[in-house]
C-alpha atoms as a PDB file:
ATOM      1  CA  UNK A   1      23.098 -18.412  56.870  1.00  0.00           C
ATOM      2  CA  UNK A   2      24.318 -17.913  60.107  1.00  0.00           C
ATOM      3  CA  UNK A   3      25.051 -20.208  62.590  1.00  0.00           C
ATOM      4  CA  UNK A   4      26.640 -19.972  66.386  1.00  0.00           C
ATOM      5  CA  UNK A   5      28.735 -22.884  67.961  1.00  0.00           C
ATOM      6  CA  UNK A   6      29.616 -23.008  71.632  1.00  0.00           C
ATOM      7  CA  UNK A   7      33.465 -23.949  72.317  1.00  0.00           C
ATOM      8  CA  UNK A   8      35.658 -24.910  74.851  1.00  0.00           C
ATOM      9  CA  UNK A   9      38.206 -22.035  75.605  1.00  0.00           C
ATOM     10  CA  UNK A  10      41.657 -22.516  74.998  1.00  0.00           C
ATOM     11  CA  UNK A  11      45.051 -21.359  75.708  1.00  0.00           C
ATOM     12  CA  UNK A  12      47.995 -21.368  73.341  1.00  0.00           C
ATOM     13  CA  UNK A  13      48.081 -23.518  69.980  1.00  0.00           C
ATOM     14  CA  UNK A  14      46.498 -26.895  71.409  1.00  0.00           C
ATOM     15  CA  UNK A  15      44.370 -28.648  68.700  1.00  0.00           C
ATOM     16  CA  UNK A  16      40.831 -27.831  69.354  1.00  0.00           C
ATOM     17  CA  UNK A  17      39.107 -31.223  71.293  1.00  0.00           C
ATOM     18  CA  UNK A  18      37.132 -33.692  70.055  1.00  0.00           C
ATOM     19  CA  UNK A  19      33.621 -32.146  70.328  1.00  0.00           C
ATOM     20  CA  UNK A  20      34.942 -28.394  69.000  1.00  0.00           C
ATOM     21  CA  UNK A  21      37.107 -30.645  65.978  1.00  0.00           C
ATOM     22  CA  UNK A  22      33.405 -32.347  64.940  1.00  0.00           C
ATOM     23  CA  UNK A  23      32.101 -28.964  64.559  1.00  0.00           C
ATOM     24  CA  UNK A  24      34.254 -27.783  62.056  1.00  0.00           C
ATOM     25  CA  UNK A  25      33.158 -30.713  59.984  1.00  0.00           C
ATOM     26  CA  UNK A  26      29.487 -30.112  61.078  1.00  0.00           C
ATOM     27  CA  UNK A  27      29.543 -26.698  59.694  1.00  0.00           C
ATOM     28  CA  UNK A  28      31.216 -27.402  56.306  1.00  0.00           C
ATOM     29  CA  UNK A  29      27.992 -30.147  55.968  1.00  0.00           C
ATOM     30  CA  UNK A  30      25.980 -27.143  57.031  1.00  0.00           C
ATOM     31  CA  UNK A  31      27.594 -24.509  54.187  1.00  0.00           C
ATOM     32  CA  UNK A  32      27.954 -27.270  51.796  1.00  0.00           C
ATOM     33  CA  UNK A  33      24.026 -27.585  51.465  1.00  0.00           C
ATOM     34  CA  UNK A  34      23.324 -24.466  52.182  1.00  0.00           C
ATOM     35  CA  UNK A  35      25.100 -23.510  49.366  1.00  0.00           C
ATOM     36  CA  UNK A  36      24.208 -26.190  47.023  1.00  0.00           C
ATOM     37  CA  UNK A  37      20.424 -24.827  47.934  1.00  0.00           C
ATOM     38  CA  UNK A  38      21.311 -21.532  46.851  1.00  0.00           C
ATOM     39  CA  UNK A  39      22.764 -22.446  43.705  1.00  0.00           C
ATOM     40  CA  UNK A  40      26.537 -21.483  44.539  1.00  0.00           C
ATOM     41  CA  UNK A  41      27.652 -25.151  44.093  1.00  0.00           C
ATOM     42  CA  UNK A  42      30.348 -24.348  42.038  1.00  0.00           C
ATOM     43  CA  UNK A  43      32.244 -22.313  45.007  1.00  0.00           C
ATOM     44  CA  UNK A  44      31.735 -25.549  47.416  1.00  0.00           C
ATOM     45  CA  UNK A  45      35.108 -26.415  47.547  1.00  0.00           C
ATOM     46  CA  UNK A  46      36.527 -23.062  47.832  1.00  0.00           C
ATOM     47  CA  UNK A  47      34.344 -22.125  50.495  1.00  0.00           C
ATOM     48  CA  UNK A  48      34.149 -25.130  52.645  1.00  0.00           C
ATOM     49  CA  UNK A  49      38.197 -24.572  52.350  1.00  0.00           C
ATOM     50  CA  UNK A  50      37.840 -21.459  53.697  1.00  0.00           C
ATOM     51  CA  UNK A  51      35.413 -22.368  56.365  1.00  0.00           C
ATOM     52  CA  UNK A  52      37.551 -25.201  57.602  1.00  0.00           C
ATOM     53  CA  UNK A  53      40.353 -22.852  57.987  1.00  0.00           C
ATOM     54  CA  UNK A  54      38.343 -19.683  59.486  1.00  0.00           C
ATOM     55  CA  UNK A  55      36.689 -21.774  61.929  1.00  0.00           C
ATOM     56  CA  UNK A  56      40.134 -23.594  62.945  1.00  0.00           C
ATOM     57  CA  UNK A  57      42.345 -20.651  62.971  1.00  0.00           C
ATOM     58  CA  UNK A  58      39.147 -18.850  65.688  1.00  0.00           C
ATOM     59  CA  UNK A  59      38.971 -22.750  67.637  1.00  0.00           C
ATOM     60  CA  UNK A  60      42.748 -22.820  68.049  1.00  0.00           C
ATOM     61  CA  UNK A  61      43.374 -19.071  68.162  1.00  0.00           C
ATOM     62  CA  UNK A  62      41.427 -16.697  69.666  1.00  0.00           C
ATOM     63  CA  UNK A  63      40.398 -18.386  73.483  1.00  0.00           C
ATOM     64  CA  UNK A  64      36.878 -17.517  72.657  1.00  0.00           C
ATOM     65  CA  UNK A  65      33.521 -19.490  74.282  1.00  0.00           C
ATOM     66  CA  UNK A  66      31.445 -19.197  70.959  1.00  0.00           C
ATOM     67  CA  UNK A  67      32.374 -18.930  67.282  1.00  0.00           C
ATOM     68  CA  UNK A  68      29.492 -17.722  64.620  1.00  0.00           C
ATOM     69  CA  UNK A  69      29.667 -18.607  61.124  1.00  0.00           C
ATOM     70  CA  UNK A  70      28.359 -16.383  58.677  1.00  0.00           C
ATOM     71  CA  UNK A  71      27.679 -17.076  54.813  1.00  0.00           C
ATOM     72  CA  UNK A  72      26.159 -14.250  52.851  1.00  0.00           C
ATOM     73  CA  UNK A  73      25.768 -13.055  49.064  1.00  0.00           C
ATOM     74  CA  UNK A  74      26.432  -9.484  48.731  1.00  0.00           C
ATOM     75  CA  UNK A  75      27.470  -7.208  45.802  1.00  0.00           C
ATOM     76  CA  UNK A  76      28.839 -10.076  43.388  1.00  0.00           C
ATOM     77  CA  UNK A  77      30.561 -12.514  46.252  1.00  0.00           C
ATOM     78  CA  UNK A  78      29.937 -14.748  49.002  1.00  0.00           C
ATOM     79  CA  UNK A  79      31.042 -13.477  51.834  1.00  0.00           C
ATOM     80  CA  UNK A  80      32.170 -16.064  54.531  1.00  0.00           C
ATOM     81  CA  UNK A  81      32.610 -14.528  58.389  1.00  0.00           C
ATOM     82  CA  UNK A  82      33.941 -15.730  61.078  1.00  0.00           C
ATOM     83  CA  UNK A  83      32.826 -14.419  64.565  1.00  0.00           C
ATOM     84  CA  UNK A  84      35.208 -15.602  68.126  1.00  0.00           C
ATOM     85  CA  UNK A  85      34.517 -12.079  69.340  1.00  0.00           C
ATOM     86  CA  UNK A  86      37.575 -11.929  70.727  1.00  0.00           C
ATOM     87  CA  UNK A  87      40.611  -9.039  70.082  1.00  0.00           C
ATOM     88  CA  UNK A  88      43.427 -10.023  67.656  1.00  0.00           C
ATOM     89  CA  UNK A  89      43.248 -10.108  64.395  1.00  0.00           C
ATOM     90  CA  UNK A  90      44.694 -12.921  62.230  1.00  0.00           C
ATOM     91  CA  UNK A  91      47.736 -12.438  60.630  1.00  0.00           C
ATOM     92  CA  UNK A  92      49.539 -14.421  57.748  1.00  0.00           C
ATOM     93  CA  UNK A  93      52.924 -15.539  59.030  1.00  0.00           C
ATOM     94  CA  UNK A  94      55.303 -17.690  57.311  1.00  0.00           C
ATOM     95  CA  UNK A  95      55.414 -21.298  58.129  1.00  0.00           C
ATOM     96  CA  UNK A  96      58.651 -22.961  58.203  1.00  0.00           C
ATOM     97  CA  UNK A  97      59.046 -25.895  55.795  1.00  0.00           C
ATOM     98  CA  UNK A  98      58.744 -28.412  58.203  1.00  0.00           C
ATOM     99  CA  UNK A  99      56.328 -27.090  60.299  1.00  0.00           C
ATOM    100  CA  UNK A 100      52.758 -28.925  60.844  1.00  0.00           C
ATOM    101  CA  UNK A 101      50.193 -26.100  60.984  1.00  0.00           C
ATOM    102  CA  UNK A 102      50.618 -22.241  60.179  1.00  0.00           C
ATOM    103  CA  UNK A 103      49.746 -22.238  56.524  1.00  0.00           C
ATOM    104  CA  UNK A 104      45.594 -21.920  56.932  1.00  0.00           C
ATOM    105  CA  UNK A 105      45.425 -18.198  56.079  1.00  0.00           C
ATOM    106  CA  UNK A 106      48.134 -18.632  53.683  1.00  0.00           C
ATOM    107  CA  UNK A 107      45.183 -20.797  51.781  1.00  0.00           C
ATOM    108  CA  UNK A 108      42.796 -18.518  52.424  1.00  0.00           C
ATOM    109  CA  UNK A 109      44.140 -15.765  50.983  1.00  0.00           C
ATOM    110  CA  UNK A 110      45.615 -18.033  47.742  1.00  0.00           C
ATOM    111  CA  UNK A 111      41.907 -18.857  47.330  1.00  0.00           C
ATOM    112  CA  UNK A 112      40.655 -15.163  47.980  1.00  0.00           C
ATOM    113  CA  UNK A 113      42.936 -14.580  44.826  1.00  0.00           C
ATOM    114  CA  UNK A 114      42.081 -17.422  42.575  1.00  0.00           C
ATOM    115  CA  UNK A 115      37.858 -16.407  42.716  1.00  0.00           C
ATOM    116  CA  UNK A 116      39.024 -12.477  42.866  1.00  0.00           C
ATOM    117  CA  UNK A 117      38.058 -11.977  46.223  1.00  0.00           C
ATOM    118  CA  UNK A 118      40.039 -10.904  49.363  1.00  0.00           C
ATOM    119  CA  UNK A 119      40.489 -11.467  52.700  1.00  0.00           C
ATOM    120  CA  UNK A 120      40.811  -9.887  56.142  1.00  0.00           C
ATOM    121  CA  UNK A 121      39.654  -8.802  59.578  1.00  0.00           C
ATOM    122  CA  UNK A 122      37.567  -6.165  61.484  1.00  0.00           C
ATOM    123  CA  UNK A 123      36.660  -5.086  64.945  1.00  0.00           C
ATOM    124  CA  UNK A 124      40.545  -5.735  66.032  1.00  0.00           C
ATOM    125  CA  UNK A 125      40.313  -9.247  64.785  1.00  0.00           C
ATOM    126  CA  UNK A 126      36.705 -10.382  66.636  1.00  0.00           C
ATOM    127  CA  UNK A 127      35.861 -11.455  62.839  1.00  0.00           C
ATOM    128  CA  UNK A 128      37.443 -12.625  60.067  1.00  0.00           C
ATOM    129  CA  UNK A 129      36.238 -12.725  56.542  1.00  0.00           C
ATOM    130  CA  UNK A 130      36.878 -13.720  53.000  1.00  0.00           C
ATOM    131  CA  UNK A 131      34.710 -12.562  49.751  1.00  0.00           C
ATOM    132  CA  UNK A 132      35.251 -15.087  47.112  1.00  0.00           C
ATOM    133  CA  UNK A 133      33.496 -13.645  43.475  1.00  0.00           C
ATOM    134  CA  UNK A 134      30.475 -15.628  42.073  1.00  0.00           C
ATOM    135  CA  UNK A 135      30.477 -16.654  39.185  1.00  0.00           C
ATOM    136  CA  UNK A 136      28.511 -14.159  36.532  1.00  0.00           C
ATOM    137  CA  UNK A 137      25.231 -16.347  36.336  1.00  0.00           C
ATOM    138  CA  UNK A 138      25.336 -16.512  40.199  1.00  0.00           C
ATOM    139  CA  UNK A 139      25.604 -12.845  40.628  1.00  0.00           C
ATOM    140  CA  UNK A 140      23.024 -12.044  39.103  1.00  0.00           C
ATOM    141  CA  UNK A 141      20.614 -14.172  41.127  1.00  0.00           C
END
C-alpha cells in the first residue's frame, strides 16, 4: 500500500491543522483495512500506533508539502514508511514529565521491541520506518 497526502507546511512544533489532523485518522482507516485484507489483523493496533505517530512526528516536524505512507511485507515484517522528503532525521529525545508531546518515537521504538522489529531513518531523515515481525503463520503467506 502506498498512499501520498498533500499538507500544509509548517514551521516549528504547531499542531498540524484541522484538514492535515483528519488525515492522520484517514490513513489509520486506510492501513487498518488494508491490513485486515491482507490477513495481518493481529498487528492492527501496533501498526496503526505507529502510523499515527510516523505521520504526526513528519505533519508537525519536518515543514514538508506532501507526506507518503508506505505499508509493505518483506522478509518476515511489515514494514511501515514514512515519506516528508525533507532532511532531518527523527531522533528520540527525552520528554520531561510534564511535558504534552515528545514521547511518539519513544512508542515507536517500545513497540519496534515488543513485535522484534526496529526502527529508524534513511536518506538524512526524508523517511522514517519501523519493521514490526509477523507473526509465524503471517510470514509465511
Amino acid at each position: 500500500m502506498c498512499e501520498r497526502f498533500k499538507v500544509e507546511p509548517r514551521c516549528g512544533t504547531r499542531p498540524p491543522c484541522g484538514d492535515d489532523a483528519r488525515l492522520v485518522g484517514g490513513a489509520r482507516r486506510v492501513a487498518a483495512a488494508r491490513l485486515e485484507e491482507c490477513g495481518i489483523g493481529v498487528l492492527v493496533d501496533e501498526a496503526l500506533l505507529v502510523v499515527s505517530e510516523l505521520l504526526t512526528n513528519a505533519l508537525v516536524h519536518s515543514g514538508t508539502s506532501e507526506v507518503s505512507l508506505v505499508l509493505a511485507v518483506r522478509d518476515g515484517f511489515l514494514v511501515i514508511t514514512v515519506v516528508d522528503g525533507m532532511p532531518g532525521a527523527a531522533q528520540l529525545k527525552e520528554a520531561g514529565d510534564d511535558a504534552e508531546s515528545g514521547r511518539g518515537l519513544e512508542l515507536v521504538a517500545a513497540v519496534a521491541k515488543a513485535c522484534g522489529g526496529t526502527w529508524g531513518t534513511r536518506d538524512a531523515g526524508a523517511e522514517t520506518w519501523c519493521r514490526l515481525a509477523l507473526p509465524a503463520a503471517e510470514a509465511q503467506q
